[in-house]
C-alpha atoms as a PDB file:
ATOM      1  CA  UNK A   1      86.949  82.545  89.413  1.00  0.00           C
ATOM      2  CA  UNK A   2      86.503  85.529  86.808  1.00  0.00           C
ATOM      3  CA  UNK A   3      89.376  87.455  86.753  1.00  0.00           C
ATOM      4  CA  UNK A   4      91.719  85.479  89.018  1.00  0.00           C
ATOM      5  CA  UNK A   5      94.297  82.906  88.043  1.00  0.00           C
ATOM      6  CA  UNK A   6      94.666  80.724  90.522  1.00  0.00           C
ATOM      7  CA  UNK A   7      97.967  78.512  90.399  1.00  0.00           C
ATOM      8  CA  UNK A   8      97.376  76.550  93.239  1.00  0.00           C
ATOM      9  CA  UNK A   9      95.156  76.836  96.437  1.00  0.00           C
ATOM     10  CA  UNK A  10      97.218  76.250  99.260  1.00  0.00           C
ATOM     11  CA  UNK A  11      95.514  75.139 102.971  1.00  0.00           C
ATOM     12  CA  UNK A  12      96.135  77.935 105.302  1.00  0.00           C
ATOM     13  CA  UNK A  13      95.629  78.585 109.058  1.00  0.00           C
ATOM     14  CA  UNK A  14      93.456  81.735 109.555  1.00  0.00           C
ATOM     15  CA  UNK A  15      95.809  83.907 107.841  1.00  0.00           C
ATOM     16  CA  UNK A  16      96.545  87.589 108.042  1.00  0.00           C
ATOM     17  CA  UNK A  17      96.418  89.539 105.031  1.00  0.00           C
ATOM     18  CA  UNK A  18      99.144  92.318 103.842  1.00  0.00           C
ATOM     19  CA  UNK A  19      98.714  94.323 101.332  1.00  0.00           C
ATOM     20  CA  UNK A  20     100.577  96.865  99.759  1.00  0.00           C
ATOM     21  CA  UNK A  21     101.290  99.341  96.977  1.00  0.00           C
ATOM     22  CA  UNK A  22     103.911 101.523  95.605  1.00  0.00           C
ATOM     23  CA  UNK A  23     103.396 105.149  96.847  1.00  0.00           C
ATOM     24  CA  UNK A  24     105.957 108.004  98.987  1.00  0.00           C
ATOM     25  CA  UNK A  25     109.228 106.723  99.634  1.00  0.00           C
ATOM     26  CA  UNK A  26     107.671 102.956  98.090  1.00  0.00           C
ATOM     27  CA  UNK A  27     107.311 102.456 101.421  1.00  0.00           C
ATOM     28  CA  UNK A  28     104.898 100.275 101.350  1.00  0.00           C
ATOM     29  CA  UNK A  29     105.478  98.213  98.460  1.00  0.00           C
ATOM     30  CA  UNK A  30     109.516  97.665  99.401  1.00  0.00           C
ATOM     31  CA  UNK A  31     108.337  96.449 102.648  1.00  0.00           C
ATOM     32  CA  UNK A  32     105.896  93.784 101.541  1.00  0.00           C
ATOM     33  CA  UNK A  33     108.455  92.694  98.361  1.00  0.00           C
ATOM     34  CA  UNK A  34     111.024  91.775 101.609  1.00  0.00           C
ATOM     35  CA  UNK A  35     108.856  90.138 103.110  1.00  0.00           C
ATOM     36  CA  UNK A  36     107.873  87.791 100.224  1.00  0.00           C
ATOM     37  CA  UNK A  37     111.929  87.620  99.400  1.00  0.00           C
ATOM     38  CA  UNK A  38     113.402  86.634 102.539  1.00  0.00           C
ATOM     39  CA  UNK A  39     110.344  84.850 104.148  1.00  0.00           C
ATOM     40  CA  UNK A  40     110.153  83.122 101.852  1.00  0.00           C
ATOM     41  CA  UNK A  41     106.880  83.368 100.370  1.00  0.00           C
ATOM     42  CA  UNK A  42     104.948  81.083  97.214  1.00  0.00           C
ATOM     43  CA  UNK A  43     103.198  83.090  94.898  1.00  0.00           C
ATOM     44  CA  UNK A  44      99.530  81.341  94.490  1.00  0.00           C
ATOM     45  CA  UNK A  45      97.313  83.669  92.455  1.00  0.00           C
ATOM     46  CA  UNK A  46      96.842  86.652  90.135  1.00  0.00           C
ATOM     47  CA  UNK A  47      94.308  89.263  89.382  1.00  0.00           C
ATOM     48  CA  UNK A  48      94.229  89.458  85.653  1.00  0.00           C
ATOM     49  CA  UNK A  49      95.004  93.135  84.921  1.00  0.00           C
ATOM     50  CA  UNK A  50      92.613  94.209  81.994  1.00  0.00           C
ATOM     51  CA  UNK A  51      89.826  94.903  83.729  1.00  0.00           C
ATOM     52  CA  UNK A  52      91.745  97.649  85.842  1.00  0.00           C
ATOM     53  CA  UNK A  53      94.786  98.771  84.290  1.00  0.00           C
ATOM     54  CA  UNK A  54      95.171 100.177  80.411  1.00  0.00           C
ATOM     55  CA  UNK A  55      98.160 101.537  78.210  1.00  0.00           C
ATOM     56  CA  UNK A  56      99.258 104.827  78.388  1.00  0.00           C
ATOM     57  CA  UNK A  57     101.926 104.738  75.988  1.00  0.00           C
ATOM     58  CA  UNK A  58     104.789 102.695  74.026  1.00  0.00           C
ATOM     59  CA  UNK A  59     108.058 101.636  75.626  1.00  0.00           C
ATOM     60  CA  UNK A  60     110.819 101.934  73.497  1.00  0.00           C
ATOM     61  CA  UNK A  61     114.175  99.391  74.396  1.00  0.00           C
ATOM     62  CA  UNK A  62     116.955  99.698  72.010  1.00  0.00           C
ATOM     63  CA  UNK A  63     114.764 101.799  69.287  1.00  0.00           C
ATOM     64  CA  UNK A  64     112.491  99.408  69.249  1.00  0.00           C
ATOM     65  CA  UNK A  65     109.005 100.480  69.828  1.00  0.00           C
ATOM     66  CA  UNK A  66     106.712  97.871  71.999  1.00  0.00           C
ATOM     67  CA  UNK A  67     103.740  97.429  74.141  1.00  0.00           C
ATOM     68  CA  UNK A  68     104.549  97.441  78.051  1.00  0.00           C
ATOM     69  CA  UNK A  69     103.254  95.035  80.224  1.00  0.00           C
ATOM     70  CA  UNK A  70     100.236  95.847  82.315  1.00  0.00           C
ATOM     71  CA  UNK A  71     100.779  95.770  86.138  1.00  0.00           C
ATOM     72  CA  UNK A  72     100.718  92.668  88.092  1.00  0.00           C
ATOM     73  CA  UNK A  73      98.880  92.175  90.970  1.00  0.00           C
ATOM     74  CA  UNK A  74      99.800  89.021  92.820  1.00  0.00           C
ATOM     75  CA  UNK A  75      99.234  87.132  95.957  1.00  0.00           C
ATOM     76  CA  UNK A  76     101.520  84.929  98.042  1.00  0.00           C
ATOM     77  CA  UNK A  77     101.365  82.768 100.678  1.00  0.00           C
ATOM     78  CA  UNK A  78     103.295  81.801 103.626  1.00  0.00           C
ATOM     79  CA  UNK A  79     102.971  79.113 106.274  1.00  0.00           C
ATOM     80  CA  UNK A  80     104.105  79.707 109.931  1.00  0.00           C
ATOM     81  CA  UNK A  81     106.213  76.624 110.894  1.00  0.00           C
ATOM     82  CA  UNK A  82     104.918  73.987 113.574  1.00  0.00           C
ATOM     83  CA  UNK A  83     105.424  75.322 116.781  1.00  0.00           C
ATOM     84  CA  UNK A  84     105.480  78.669 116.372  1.00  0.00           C
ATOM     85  CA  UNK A  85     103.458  80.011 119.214  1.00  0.00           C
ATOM     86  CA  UNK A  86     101.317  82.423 116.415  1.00  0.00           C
ATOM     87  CA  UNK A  87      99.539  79.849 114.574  1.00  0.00           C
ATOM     88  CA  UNK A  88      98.286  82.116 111.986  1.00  0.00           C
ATOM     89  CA  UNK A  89      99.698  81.862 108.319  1.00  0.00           C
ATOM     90  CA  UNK A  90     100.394  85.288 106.086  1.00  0.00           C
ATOM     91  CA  UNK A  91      99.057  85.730 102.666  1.00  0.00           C
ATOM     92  CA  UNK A  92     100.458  88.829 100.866  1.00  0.00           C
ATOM     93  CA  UNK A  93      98.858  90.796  97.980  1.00  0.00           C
ATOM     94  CA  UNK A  94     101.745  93.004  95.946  1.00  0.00           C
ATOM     95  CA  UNK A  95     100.734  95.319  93.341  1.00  0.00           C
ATOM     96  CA  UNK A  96     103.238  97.113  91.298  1.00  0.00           C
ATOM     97  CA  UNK A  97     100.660  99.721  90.335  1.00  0.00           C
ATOM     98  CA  UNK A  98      97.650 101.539  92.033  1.00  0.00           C
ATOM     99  CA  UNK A  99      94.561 101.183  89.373  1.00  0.00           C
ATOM    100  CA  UNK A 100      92.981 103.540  87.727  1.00  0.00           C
ATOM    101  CA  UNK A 101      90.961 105.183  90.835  1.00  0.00           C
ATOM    102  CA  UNK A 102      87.605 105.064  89.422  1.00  0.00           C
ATOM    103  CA  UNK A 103      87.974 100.930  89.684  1.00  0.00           C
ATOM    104  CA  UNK A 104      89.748 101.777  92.570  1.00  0.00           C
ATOM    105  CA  UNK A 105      86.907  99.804  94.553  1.00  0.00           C
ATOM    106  CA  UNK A 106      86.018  97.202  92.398  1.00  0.00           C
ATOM    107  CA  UNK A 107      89.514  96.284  92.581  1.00  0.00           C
ATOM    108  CA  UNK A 108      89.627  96.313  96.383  1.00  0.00           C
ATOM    109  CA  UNK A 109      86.425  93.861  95.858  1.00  0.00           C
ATOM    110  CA  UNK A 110      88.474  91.298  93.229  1.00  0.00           C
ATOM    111  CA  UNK A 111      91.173  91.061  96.393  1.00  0.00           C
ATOM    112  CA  UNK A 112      88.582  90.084  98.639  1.00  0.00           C
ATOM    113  CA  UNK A 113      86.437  88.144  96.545  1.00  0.00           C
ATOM    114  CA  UNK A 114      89.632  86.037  95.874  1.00  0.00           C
ATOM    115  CA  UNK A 115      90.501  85.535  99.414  1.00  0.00           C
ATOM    116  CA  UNK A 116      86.727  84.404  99.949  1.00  0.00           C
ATOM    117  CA  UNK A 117      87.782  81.135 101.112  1.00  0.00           C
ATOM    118  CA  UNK A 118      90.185  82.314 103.837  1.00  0.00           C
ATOM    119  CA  UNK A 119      88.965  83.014 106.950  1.00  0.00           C
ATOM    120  CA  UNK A 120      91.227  85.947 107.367  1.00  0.00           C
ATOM    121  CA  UNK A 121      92.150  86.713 110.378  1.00  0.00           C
ATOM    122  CA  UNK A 122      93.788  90.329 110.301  1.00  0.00           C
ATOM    123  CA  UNK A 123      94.339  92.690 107.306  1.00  0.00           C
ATOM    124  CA  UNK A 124      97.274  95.010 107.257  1.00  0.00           C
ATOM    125  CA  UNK A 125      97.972  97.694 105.134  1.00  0.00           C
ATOM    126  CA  UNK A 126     101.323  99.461 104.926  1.00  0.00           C
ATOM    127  CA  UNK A 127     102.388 103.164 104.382  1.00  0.00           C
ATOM    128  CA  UNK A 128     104.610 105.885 104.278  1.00  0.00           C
ATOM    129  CA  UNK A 129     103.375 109.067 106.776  1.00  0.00           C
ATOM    130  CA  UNK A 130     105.971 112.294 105.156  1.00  0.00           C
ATOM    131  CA  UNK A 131     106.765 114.380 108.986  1.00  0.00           C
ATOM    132  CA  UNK A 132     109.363 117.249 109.763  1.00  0.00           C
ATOM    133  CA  UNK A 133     111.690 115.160 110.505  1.00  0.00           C
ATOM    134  CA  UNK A 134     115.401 114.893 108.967  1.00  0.00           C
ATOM    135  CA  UNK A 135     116.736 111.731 106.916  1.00  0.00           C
ATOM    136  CA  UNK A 136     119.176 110.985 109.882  1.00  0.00           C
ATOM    137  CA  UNK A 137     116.299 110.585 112.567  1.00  0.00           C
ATOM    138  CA  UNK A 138     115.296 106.928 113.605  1.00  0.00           C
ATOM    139  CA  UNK A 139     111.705 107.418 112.131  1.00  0.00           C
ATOM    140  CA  UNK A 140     108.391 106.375 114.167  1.00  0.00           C
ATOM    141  CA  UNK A 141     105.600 104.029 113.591  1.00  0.00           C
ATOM    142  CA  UNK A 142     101.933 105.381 113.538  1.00  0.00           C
ATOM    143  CA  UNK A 143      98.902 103.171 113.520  1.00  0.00           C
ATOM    144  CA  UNK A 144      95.195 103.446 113.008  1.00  0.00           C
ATOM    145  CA  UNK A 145      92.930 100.158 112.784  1.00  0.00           C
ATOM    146  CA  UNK A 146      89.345  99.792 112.174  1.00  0.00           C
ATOM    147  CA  UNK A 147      88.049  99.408 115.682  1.00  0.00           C
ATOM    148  CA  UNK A 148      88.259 100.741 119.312  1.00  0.00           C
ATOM    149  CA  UNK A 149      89.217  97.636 120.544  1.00  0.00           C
ATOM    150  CA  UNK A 150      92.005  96.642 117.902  1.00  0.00           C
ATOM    151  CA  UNK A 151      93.516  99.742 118.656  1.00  0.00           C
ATOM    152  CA  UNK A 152      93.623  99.048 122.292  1.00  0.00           C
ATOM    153  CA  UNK A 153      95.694  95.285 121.620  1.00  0.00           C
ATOM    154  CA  UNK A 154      97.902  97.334 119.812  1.00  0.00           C
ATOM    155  CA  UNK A 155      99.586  99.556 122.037  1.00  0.00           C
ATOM    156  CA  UNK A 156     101.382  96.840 123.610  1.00  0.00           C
ATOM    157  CA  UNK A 157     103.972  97.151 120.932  1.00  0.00           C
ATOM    158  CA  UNK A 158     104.368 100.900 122.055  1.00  0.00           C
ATOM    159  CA  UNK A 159     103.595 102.847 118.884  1.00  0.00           C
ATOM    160  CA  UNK A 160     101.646 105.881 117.736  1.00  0.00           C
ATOM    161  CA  UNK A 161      98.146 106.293 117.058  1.00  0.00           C
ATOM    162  CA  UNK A 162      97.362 108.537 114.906  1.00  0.00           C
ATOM    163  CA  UNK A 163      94.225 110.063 115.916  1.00  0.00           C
ATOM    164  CA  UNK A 164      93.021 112.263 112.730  1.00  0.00           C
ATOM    165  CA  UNK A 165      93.993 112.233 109.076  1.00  0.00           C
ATOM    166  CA  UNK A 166      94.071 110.010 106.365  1.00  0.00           C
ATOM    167  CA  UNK A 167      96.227 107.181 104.155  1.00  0.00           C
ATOM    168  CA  UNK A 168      96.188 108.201 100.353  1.00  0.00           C
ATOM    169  CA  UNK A 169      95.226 105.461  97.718  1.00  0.00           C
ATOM    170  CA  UNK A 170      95.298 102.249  97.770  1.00  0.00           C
ATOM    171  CA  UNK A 171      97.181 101.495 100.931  1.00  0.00           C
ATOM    172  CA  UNK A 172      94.170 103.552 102.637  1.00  0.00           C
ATOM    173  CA  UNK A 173      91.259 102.367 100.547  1.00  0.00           C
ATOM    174  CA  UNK A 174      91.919  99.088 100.866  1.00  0.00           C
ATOM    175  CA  UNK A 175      91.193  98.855 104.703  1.00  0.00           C
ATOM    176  CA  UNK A 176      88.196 101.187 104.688  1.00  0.00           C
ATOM    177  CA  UNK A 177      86.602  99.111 102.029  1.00  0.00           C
ATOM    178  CA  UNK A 178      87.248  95.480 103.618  1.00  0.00           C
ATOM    179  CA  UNK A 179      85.850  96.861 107.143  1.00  0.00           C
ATOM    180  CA  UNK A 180      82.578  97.185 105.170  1.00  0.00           C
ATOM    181  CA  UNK A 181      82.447  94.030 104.168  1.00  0.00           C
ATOM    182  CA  UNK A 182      83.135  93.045 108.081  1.00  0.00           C
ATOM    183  CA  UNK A 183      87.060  92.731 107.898  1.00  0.00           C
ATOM    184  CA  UNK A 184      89.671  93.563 110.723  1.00  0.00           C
ATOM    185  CA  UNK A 185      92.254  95.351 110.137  1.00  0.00           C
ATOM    186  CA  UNK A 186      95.074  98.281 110.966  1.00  0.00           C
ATOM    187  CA  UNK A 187      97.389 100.474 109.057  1.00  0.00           C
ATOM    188  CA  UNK A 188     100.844 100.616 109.954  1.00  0.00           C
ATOM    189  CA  UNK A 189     102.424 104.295 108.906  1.00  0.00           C
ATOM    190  CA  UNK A 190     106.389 104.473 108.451  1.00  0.00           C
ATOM    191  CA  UNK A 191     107.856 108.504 108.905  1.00  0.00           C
ATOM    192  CA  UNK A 192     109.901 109.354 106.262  1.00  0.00           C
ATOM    193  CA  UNK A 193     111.445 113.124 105.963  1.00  0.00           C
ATOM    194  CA  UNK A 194     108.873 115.778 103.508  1.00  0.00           C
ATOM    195  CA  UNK A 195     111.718 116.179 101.300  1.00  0.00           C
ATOM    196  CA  UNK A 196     112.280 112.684 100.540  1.00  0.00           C
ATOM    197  CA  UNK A 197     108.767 111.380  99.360  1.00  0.00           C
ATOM    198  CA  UNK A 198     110.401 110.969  95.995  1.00  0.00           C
ATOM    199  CA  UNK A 199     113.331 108.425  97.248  1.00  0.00           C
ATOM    200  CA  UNK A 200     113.481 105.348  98.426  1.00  0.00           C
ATOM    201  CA  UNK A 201     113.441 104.781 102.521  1.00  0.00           C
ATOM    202  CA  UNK A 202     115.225 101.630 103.832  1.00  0.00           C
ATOM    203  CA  UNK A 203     115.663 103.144 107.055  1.00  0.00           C
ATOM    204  CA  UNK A 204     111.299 103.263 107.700  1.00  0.00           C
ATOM    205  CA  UNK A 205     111.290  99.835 105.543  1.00  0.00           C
ATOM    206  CA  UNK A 206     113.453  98.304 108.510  1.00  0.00           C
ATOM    207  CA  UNK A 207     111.437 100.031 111.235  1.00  0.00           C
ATOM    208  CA  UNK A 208     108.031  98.807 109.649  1.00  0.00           C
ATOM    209  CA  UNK A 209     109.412  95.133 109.574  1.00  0.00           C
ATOM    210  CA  UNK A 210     110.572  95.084 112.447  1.00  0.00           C
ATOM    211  CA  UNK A 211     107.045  95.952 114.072  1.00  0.00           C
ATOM    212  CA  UNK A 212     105.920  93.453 111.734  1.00  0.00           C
ATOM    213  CA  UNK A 213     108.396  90.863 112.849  1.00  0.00           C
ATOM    214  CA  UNK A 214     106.872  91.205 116.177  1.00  0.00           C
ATOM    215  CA  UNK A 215     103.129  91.347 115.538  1.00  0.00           C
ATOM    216  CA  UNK A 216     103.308  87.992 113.434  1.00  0.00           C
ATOM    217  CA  UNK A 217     105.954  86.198 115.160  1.00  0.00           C
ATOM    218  CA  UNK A 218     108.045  85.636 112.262  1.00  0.00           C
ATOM    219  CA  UNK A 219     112.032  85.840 112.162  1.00  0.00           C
ATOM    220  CA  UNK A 220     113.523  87.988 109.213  1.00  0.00           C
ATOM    221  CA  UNK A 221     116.607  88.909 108.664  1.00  0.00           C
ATOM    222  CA  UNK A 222     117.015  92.678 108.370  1.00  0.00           C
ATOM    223  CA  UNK A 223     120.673  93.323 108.333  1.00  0.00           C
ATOM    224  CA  UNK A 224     120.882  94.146 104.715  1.00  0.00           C
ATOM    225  CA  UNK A 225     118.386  96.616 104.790  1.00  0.00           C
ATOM    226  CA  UNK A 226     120.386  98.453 107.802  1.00  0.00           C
ATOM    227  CA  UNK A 227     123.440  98.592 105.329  1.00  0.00           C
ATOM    228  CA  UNK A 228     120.921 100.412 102.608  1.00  0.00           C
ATOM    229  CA  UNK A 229     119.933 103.025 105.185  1.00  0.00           C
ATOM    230  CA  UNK A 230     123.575 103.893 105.581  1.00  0.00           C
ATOM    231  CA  UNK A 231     124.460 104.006 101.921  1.00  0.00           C
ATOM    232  CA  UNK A 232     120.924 106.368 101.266  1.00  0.00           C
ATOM    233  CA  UNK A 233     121.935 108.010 104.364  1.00  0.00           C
ATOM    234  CA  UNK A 234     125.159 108.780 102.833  1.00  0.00           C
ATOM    235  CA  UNK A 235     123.958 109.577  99.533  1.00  0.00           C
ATOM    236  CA  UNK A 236     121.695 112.560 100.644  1.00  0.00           C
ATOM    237  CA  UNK A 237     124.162 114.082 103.020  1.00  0.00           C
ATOM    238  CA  UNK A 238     126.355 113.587  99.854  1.00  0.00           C
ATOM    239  CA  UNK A 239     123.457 115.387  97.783  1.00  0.00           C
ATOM    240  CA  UNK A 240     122.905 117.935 100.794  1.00  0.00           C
ATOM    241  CA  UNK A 241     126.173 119.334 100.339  1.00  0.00           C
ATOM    242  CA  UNK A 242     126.467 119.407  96.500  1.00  0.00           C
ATOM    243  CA  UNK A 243     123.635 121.844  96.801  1.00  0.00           C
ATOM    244  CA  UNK A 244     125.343 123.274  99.717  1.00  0.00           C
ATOM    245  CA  UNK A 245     122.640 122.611 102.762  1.00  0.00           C
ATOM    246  CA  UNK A 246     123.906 121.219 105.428  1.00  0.00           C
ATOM    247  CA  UNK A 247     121.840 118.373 106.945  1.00  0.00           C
ATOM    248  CA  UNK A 248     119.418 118.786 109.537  1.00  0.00           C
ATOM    249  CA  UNK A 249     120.403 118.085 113.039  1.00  0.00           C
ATOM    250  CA  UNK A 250     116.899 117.974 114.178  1.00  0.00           C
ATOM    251  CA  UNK A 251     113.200 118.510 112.743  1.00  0.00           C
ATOM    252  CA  UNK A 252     112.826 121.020 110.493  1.00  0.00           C
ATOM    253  CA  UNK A 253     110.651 123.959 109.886  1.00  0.00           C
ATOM    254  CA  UNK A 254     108.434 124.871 106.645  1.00  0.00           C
ATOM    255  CA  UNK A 255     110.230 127.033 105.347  1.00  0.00           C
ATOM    256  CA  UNK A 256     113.307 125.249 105.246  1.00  0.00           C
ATOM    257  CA  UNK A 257     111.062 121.849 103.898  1.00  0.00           C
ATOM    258  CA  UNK A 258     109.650 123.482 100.887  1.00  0.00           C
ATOM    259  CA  UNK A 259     113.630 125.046 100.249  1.00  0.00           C
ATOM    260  CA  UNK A 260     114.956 121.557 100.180  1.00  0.00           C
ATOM    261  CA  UNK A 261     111.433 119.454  98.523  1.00  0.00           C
ATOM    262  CA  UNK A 262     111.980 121.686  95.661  1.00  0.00           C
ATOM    263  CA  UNK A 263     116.068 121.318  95.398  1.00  0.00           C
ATOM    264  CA  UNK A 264     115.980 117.289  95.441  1.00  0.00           C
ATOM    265  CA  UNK A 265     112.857 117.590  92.853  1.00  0.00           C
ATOM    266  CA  UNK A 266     114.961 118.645  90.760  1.00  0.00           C
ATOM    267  CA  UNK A 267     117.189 116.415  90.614  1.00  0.00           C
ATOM    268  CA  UNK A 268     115.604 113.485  91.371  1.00  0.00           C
ATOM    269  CA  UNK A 269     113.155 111.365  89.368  1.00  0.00           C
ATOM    270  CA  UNK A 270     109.307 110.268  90.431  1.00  0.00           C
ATOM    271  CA  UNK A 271     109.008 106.632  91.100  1.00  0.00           C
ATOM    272  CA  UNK A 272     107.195 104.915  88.043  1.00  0.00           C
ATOM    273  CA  UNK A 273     104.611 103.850  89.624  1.00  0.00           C
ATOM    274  CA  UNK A 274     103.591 107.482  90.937  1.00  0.00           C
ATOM    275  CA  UNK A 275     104.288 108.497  87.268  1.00  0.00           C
ATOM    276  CA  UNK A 276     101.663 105.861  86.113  1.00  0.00           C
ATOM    277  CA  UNK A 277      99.290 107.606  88.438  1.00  0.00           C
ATOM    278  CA  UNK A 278      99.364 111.292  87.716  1.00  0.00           C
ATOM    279  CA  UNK A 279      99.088 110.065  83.943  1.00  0.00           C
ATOM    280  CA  UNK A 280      95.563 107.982  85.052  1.00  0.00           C
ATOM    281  CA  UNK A 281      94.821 111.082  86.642  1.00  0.00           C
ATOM    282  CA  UNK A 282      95.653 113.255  83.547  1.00  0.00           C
ATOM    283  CA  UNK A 283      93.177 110.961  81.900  1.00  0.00           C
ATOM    284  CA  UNK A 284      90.455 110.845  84.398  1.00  0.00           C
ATOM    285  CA  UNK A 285      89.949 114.768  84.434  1.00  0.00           C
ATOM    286  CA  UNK A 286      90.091 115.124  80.483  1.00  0.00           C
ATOM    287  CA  UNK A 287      86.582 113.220  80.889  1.00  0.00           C
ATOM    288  CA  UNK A 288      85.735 114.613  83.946  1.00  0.00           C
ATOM    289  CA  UNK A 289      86.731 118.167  84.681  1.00  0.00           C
ATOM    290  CA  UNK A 290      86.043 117.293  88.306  1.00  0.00           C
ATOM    291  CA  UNK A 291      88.753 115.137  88.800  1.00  0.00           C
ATOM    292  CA  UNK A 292      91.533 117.909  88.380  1.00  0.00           C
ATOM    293  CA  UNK A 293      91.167 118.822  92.040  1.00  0.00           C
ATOM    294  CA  UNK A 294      92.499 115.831  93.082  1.00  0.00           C
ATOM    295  CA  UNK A 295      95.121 115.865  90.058  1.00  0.00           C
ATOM    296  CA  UNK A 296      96.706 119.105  91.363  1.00  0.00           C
ATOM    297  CA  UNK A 297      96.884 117.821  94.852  1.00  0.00           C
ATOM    298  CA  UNK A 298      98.606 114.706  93.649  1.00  0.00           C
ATOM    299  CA  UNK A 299     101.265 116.930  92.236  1.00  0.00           C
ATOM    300  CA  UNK A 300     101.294 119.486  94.272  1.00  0.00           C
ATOM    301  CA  UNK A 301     102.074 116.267  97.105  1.00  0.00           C
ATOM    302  CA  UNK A 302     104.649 115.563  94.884  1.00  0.00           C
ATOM    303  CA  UNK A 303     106.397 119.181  94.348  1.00  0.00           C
ATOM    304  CA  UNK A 304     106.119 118.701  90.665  1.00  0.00           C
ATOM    305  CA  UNK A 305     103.612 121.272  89.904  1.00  0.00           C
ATOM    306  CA  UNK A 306     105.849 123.260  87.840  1.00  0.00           C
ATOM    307  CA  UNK A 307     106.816 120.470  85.748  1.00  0.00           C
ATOM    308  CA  UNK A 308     103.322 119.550  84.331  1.00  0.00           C
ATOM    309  CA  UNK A 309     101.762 123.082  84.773  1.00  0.00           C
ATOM    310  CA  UNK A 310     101.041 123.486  80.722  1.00  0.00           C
ATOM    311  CA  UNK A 311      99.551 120.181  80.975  1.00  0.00           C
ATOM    312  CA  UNK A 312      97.238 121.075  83.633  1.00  0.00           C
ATOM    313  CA  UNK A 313      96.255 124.167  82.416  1.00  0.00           C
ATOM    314  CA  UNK A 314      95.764 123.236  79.405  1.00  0.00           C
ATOM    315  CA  UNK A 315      92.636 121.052  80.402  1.00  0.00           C
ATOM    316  CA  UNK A 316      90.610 123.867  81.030  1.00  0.00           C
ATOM    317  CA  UNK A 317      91.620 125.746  78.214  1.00  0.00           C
ATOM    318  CA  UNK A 318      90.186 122.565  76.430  1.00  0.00           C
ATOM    319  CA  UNK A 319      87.060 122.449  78.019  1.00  0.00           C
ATOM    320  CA  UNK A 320      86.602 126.347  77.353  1.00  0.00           C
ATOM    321  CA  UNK A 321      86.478 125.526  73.741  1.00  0.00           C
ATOM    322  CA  UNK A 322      84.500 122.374  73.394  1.00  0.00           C
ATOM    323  CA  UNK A 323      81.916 125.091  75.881  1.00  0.00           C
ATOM    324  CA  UNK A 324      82.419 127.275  72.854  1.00  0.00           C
END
């Protein structure tokens, strides 16, 4: 197939599909990168990334000056043992990068077009869902699917709904463009605190898989990721009082939020992959002026305005002159 590199084609049982990629707290994309670690799962295919992804700079490793890799988008299967009362199998699709977001679709199309052959049973996305709530605070677990009825045979497992609003990128798209092509499917949203979109979350990683376990019938060890929640738990009460703020001891208002978003940006760094983003966005809206709405709400999500403000005004002062 055009595009795809197929390694081997492994017989499956109408498998569900995961997906997932990087985004707030790399929610999703540290909970699907578990699951293919400690299931364990075989990767089986690739999308071949030049049709999506392109360069947007030089790496440099030990003053050496080189061309990066382009992001990897890879699928994996797994097969549920004999016996198991779920008879379904799991494929997983990991990206390390969203697309640019004008092939944004066409990508979602590759994925499918791939998994043609499948008769998938259930497709799950995975991501994070930033609430007033403080690091220390067992998070919940929203869902939204893409029927009536789905949603109904899901609140046996006793989570959330979430009635309005919408998942950002590709961990959103994805679902609303398989249900057009007549796939079923649900989102499962992981809390994490407003003012730590930029860090890692074990603790919502653990509570997503642990839904997950449930839903598929698979056994995973989760142990280590308690012991990360700790140490990250730690580590911002740690950071909390070098900046002297005490932690919250319950959820948090605005005011407060914004105060402490715009401490920790300060100090701590973007996650590459969101990085990778706002500089495909940069791009997109020096062709298209259009496109700098959604720039500026991508960093304003992030709280790093400030830090790329020249940048983003300076595409208007561009297109005043080439109007000149």
């Amino acid at each position: 197939m055009e595009g795809i590199n197929f390694l081997k084609k492994p017989r499956l049982k109408n498998p569900n599909l995961i997906v997932a990629w990087p985004g707030m707290g790399e929610v999703a994309f540290k909970a699907a990168s578990y699951l293919v670690e400690h299931l364990p799962a075989e990767e089986f295919a690739q999308i071949l990334p030049h049709d999506f992804f392109y360069f947007t700079g030089s790496v440099v490793k030990g003053g050496i000056i080189d061309i990066p890799e382009l992001p990897s988008g890879k699928f994996y299967f797994y097969k549920n043992p004999a016996g198991k009362s779920n008879k379904n199998d799991l494929i997983i699709f990991l990206s390390n990068a969203q697309p640019d977001l004008a092939k944004a679709e066409a990508y979602c199309a590759k994925i499918l077009s791939a998994l043609k052959g499948y008769k998938l049973n259930r497709i799950i996305g995975l991501a994070a869902m930033p609430m007033a709530i403080d690091h220390a605070q067992a998070p919940n677990i929203w869902f939204a699917s893409t029927s009536k009825e789905l949603n109904d045979g899901l609140k046996q497992f006793n989570l959330n709904l979430l009635q309005e609003g919408q998942v950002s990128g590709m961990n959103g798209l994805f679902l609303g463009t398989a249900k057009k092509e007549g796939y079923q499917g649900f989102c499962l949203l992981g809390e994490i605190p407003l003012y730590t979109i930029q860090i890692e979350n074990p603790k919502t990683v653990h509570a997503i898989l642990k839904v997950l376990s449930k839903m598929l019938n698979i056994s995973l060890g989760l142990s280590g990721l308690i012991e990360q929640s700790h140490k990250m738990e730690d580590e911002i009460n740690k950071l909390l009082e070098y900046l002297k703020l005490a932690p919250p001891a319950g959820p948090i208002g605005e005011e407060d939020i914004e105060k402490i978003k715009k401490t920790l940006s300060q100090i701590t760094k973007l996650p590459q992959s969101i990085k990778e983003r706002l500089e495909q966005l940069f791009d997109l809206a020096k062709r298209d002026l259009s496109k700098a709405n959604e720039l500026k709400s991508e960093l304003d999500k992030w709280n790093v305005y400030k830090e790329y403000e020249d940048r983003f005004l300076d595409l208007f002062k561009k297109q005043k002159e080439n109007d000149n």
